[in-house]
Protein backbone atom coordinates (compact mmCIF):
# COMPACT_ATOMS: atom_id res chain seq x y z
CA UNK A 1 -158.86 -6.35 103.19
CA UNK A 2 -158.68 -9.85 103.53
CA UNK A 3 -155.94 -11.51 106.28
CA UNK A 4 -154.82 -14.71 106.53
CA UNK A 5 -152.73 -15.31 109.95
CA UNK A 6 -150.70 -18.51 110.50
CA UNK A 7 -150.25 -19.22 114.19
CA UNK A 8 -153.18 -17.15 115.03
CA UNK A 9 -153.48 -19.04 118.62
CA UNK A 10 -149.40 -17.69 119.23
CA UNK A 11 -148.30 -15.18 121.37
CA UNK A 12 -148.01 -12.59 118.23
CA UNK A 13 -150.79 -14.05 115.86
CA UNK A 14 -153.89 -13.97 118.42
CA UNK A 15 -152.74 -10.43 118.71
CA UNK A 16 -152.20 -9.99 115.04
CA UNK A 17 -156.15 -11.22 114.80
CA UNK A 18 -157.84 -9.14 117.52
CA UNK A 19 -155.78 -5.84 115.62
CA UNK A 20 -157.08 -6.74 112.13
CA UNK A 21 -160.44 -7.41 113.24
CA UNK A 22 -160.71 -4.35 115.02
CA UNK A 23 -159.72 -2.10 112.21
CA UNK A 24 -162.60 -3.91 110.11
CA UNK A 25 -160.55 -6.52 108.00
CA UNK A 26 -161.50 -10.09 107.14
CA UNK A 27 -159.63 -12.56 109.10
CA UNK A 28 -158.69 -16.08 108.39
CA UNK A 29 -157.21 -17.34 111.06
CA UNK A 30 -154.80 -20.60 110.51
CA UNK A 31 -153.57 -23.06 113.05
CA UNK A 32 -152.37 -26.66 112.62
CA UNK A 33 -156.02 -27.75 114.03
CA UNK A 34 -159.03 -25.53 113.42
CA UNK A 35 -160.94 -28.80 115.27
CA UNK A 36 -159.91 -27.36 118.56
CA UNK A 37 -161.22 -23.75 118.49
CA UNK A 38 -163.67 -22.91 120.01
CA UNK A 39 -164.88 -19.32 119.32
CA UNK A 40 -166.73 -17.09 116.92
CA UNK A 41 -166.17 -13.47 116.18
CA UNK A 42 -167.60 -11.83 113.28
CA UNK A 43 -165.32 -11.67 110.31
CA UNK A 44 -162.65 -14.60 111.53
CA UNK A 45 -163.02 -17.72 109.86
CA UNK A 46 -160.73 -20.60 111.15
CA UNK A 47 -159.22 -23.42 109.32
CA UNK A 48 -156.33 -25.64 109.70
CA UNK A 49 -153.18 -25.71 107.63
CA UNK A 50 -149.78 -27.43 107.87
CA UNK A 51 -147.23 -24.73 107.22
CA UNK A 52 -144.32 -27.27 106.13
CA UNK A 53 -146.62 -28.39 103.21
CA UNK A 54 -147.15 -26.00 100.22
CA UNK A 55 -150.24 -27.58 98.94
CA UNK A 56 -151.42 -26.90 102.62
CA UNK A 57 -150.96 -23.44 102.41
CA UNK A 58 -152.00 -22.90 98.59
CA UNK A 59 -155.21 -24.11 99.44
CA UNK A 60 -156.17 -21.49 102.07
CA UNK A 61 -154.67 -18.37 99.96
CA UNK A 62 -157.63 -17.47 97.43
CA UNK A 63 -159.40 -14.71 98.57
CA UNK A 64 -156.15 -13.60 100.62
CA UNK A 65 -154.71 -10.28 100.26
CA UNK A 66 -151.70 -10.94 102.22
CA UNK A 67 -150.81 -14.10 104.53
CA UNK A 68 -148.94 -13.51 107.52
CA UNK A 69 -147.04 -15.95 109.38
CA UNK A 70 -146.33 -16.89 112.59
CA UNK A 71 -145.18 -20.11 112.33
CA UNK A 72 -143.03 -21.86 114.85
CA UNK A 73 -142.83 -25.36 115.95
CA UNK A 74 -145.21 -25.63 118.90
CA UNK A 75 -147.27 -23.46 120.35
CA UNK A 76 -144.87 -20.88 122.36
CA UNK A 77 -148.14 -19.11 124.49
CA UNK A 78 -149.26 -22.60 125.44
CA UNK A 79 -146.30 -23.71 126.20
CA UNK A 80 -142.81 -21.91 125.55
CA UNK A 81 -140.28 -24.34 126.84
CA UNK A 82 -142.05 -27.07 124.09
CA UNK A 83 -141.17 -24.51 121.66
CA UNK A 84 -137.89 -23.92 122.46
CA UNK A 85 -136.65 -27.68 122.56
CA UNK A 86 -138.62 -28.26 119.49
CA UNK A 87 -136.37 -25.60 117.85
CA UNK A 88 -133.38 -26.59 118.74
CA UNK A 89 -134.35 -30.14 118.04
CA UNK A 90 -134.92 -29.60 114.73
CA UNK A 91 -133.94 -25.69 113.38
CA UNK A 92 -133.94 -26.17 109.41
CA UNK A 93 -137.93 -26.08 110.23
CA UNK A 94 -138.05 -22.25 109.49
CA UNK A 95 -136.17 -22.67 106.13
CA UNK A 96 -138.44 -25.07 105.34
CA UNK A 97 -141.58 -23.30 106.44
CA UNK A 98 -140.15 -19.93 104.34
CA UNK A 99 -139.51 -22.67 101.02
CA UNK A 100 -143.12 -24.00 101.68
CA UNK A 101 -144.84 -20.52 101.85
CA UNK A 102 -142.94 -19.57 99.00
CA UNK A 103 -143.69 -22.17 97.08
CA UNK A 104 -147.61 -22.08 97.69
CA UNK A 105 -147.80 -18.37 96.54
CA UNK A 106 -146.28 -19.87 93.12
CA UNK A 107 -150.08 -20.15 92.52
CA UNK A 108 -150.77 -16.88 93.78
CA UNK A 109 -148.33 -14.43 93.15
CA UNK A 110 -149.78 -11.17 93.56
CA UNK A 111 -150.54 -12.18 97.09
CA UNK A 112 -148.01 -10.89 99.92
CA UNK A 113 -146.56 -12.68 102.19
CA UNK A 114 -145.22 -11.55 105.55
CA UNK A 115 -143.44 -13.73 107.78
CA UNK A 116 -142.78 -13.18 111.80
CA UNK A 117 -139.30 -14.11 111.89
CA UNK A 118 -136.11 -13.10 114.54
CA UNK A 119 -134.20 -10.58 115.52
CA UNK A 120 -130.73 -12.82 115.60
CA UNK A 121 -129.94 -11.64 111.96
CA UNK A 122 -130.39 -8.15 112.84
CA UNK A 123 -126.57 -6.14 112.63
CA UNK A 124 -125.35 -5.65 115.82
CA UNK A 125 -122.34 -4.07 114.19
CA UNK A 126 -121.38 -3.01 110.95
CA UNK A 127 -121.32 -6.43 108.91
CA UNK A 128 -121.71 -8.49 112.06
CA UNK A 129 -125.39 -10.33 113.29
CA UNK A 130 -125.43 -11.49 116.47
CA UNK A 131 -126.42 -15.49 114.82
CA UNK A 132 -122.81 -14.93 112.86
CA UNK A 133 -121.37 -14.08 116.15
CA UNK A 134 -120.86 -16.51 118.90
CA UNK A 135 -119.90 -14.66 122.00
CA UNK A 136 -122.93 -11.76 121.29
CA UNK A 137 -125.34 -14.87 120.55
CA UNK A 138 -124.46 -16.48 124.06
CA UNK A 139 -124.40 -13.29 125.91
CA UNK A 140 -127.80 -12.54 124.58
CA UNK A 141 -129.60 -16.06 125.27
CA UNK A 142 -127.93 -15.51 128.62
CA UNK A 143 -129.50 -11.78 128.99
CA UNK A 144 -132.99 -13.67 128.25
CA UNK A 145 -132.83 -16.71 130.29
CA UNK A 146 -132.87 -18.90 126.95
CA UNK A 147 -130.31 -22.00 126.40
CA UNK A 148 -127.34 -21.40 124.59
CA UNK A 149 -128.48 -24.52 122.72
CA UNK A 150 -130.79 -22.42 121.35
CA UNK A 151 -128.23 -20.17 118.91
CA UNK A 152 -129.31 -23.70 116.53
CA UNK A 153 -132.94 -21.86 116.63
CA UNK A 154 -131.64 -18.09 116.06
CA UNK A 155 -129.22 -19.49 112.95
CA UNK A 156 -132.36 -21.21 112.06
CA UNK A 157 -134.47 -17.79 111.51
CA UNK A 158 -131.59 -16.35 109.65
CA UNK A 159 -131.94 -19.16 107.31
CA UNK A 160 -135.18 -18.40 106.33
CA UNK A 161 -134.65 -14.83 105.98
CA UNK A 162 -132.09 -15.70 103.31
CA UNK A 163 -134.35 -18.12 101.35
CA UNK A 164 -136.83 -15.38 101.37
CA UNK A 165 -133.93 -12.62 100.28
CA UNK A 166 -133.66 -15.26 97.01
CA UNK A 167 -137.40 -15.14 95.75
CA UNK A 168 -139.01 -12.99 93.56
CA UNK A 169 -142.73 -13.22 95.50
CA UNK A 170 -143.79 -10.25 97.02
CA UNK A 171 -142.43 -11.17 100.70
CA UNK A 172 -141.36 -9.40 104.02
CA UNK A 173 -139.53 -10.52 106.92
CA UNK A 174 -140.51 -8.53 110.45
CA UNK A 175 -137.80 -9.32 113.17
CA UNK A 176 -138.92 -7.87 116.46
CA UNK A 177 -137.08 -6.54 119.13
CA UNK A 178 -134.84 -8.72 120.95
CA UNK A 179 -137.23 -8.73 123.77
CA UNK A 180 -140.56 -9.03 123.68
CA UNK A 181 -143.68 -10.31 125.72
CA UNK A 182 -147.25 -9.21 126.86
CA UNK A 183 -147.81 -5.40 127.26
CA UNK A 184 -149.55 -2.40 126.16
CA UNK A 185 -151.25 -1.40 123.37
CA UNK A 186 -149.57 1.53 122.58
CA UNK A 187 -149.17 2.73 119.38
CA UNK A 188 -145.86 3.98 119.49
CA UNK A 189 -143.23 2.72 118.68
CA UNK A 190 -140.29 2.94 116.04
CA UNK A 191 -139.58 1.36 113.01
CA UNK A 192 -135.85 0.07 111.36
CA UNK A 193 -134.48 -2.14 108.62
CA UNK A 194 -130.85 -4.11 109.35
CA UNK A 195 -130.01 -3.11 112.40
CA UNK A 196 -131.82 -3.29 116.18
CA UNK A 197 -134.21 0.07 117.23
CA UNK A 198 -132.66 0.35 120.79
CA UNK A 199 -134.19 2.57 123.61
CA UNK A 200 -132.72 5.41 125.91
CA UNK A 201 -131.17 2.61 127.81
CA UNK A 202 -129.94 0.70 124.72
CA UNK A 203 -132.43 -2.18 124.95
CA UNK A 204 -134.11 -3.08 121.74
CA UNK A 205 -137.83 -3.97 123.35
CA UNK A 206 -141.58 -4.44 122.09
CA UNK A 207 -144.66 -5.82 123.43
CA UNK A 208 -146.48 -8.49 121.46
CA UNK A 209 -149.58 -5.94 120.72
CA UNK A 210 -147.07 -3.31 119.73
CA UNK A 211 -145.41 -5.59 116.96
CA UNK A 212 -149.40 -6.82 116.10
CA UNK A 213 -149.87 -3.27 115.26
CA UNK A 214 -146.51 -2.76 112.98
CA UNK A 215 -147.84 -6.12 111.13
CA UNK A 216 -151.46 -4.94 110.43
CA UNK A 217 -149.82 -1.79 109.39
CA UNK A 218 -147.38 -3.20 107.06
CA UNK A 219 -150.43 -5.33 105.76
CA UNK A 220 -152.55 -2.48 105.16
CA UNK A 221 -149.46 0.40 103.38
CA UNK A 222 -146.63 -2.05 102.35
CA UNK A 223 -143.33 -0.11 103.04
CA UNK A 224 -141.10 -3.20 102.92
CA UNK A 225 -141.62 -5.49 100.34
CA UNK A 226 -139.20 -7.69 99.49
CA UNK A 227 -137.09 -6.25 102.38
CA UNK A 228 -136.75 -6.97 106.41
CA UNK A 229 -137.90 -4.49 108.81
CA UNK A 230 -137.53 -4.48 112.76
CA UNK A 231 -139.22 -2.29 115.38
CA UNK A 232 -138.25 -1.30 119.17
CA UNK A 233 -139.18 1.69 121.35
């Protein structure tokens, strides 16, 4: 199979790569500039691609069995606090990113698409997200040491998720667990649709090489096309 990876330098994508490549697939790995890699791995090709532009991303999809995408504004693993002002500078990016993709695989539709969104727009309740919901959004940025500035950001994911939810292209939407961050490779994990996979202790949690694993495995058997699905321990 052949995988492309947008933000394969991110926190998520560079794990997304090493997991593809290691189960034998053909990776091409996408950042904004290919220039400034330096590596080579069998079976990873870089190239450079602006996510916002749809002629951008058309042009690196033949060949492509499915694209995944990590794109966020910035580059969170280099630097996560550029990120996060970036996205709450300008939120609307992640429609636009989701109306771009979209719009590229208008030239290749039988080509999946799988995009690494958030868990904001996950139900906490029956009916109710936490981006919908003020006073869980603000406790949660709290709980994570994020701004509550950044609920702009969290609304901004949800966006995209809904301009995916009106297309007809063969897309998913992952939203991991509320918290996640470097950890083990392990394997196991659970998998959920709407609503947040919590643990024994009610957390919803999942490394980044966990949710690289869920991705390559939703590349390789799609389960959720067309549909959102979420993962925790």
């Amino acid at each position: 199979m052949h995988i492309g990876i947008i933000g394969a330098t991110g926190n998520i994508g560079q794990r997304v790569v090493a997991e593809a490549l290691g189960r034998g697939h053909q990776v091409t790995a996408l950042t904004r500039d290919a220039s400034r890699v330096s590596e080579d791995r069998a079976k990873v090709v870089w190239k450079s691609v602006d996510a916002l532009d749809a002629d951008s991303v058309a042009a690196v999809l033949p060949g492509l069995d499915v694209l995944i995408s990590g794109f966020q504004p910035g580059n969170a693993a280099r630097d996560f606090q550029d990120t996060v002002r970036r996205s709450i500078a300008d939120p609307t990016v992640y429609a636009a990113a989701a109306g771009a993709l979209l719009k590229a695989l208008e030239t290749h539709p039988r080509t999946r698409l799988i995009v690494i969104g958030g868990a904001g727009s996950l139900e906490i309740r029956p009916g109710v997200t936490r981006a919908d919901s003020e006073p869980d959004l603000f406790e949660a940025l709290d709980s994570l040491g994020l701004p509550r500035e950044y609920a702009a950001a969290v609304r901004g994911h949800r966006d995209a998720l809904n301009v995916l939810r009106a297309s007809n292209r063969l897309w998913t939407y992952f939203s991991p667990a509320e918290e996640i961050g470097p950890g083990e490779r392990t394997g196991r994990f659970r998998l959920g649709g709407d609503q947040p996979v919590l643990d024994a202790e009610g957390r919803s949690r999942i490394s980044f090489e966990d949710a690289a694993v869920a991705l390559v495995d939703e590349a390789e058997l799609p389960r959720f096309v067309q549909r959102r699905f979420t993962i925790g321990y």
